[in-house]
Protein backbone atom coordinates (compact mmCIF):
# COMPACT_ATOMS: atom_id res chain seq x y z
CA UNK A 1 -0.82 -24.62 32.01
CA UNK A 2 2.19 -24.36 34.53
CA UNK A 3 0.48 -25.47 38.14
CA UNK A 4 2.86 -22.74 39.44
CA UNK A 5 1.02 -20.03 37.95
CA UNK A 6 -2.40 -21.71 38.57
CA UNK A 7 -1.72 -21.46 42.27
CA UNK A 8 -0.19 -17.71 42.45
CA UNK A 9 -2.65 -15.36 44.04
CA UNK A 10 -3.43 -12.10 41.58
CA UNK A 11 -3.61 -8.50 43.51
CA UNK A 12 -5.52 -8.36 40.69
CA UNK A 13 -7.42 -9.43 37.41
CA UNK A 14 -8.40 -7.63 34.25
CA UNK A 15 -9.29 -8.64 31.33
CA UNK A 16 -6.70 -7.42 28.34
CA UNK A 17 -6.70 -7.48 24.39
CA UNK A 18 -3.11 -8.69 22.86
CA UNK A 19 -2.52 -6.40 19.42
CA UNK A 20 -2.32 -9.50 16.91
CA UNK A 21 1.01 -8.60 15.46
CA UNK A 22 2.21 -8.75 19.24
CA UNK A 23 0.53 -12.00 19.75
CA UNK A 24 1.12 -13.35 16.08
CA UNK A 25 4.68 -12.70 16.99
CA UNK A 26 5.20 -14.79 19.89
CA UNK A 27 3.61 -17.75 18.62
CA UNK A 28 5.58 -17.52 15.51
CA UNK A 29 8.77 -17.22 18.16
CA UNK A 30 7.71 -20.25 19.79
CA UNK A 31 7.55 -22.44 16.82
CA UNK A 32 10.96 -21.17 15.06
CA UNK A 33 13.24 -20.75 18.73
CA UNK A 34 11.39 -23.12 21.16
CA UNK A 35 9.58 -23.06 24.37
CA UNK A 36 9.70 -22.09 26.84
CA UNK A 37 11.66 -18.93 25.88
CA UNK A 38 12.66 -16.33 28.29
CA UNK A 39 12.88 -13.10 26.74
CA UNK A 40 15.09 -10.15 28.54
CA UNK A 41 13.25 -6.84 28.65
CA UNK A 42 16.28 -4.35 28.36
CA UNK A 43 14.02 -1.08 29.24
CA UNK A 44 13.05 -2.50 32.73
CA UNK A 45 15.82 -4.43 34.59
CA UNK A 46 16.03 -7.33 35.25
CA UNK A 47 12.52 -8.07 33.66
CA UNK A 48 12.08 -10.87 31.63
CA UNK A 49 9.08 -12.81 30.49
CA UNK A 50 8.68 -16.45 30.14
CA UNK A 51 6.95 -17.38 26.95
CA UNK A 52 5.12 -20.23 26.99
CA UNK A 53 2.03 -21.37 24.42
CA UNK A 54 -0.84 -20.74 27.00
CA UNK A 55 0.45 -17.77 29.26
CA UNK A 56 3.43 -15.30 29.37
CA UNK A 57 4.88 -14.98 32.80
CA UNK A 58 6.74 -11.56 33.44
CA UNK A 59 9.37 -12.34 36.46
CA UNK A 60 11.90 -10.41 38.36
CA UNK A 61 15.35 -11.88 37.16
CA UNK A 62 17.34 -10.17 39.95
CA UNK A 63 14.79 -11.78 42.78
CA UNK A 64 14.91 -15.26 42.15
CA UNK A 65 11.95 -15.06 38.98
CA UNK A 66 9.45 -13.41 41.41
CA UNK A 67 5.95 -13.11 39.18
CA UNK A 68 4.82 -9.54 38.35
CA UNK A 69 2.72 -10.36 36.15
CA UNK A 70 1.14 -12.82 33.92
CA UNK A 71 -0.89 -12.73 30.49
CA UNK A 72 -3.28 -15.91 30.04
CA UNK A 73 -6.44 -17.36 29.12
CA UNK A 74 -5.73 -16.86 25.67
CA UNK A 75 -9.26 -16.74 23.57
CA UNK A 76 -7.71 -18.09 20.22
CA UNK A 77 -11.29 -19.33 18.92
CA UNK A 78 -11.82 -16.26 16.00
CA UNK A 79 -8.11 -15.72 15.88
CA UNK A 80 -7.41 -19.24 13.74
CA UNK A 81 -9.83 -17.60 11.18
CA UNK A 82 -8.89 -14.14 11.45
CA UNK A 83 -5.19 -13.90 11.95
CA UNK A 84 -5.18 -9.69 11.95
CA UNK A 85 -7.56 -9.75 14.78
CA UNK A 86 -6.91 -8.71 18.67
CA UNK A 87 -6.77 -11.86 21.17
CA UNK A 88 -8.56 -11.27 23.98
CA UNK A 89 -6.68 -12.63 27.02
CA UNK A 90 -6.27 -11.92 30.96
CA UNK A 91 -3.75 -10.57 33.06
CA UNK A 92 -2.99 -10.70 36.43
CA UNK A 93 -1.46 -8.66 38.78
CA UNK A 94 1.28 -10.15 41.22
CA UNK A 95 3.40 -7.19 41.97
CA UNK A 96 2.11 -3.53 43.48
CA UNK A 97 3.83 -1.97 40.80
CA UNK A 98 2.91 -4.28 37.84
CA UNK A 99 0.30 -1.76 36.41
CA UNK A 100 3.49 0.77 35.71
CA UNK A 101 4.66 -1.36 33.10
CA UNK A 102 2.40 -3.92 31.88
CA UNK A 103 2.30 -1.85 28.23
CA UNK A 104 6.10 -0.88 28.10
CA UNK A 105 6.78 -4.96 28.96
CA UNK A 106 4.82 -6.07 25.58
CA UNK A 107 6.26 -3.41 23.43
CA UNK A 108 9.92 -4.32 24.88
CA UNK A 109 9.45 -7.96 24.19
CA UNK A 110 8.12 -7.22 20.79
CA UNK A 111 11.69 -5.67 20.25
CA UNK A 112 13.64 -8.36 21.91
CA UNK A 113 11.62 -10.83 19.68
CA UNK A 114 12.15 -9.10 16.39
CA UNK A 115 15.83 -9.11 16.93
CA UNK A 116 15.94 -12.23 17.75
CA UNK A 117 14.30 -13.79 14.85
CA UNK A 118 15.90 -11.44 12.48
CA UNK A 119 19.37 -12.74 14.15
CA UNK A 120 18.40 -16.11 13.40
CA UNK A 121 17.33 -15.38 9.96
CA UNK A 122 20.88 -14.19 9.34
């Protein structure tokens, strides 16, 4: 895991279940486009999230990559066997105002990640 992230101090901690199509998706994104792999978020500017295999960093483009959040702690252990299962995972807080879009951030990188693999499908 990135020693960045390791050493970033949460507002706060919770613990969070990743839809397995959402998380299915990114690790299939990894393998086919490479890591790490900075996804834009279109709906919340200047958003982006770093994808990496053991955490997803959301950062503030516009402000030098500041955190606002970060998903991690992946437990993967039943989802090798069970591939339509939720992961559970946790996220962290970095940013006062993370909570207002840690949902609409998944569902917008599930968007930017379909288009992108369908665009390199093409």
């Amino acid at each position: 895991m990135d020693p960045d992230i390791v050493n970033l101090h949460p507002l706060r901690v919770m613990p969070k279940t990743i839809e397995a199509t959402c998380y299915n998706q990114v690790r299939l994104s990894l393998l086919r486009l490479g890591h790490p792999l900075r996804v834009p978020l279109p709906e919340h500017r200047g958003l982006e999230i770093i994808l990496e295999n053991d955490h997803w960093l959301c950062v503030d483009s516009a402000f030098d990559d500041q955190p606002i959040m970060a998903w991690l702690d992946f437990d993967t252990r039943r989802h090798n066997q069970a591939l339509h299962e939720p992961v559970p995972c946790e996220l962290r807080l970095y940013h006062m105002h993370a909570g207002l879009v840690m949902g609409s951030a998944l569902a917008a990188m599930e968007q930017s990640l379909s288009i992108r693999l369908a665009d390199r499908a093409t």
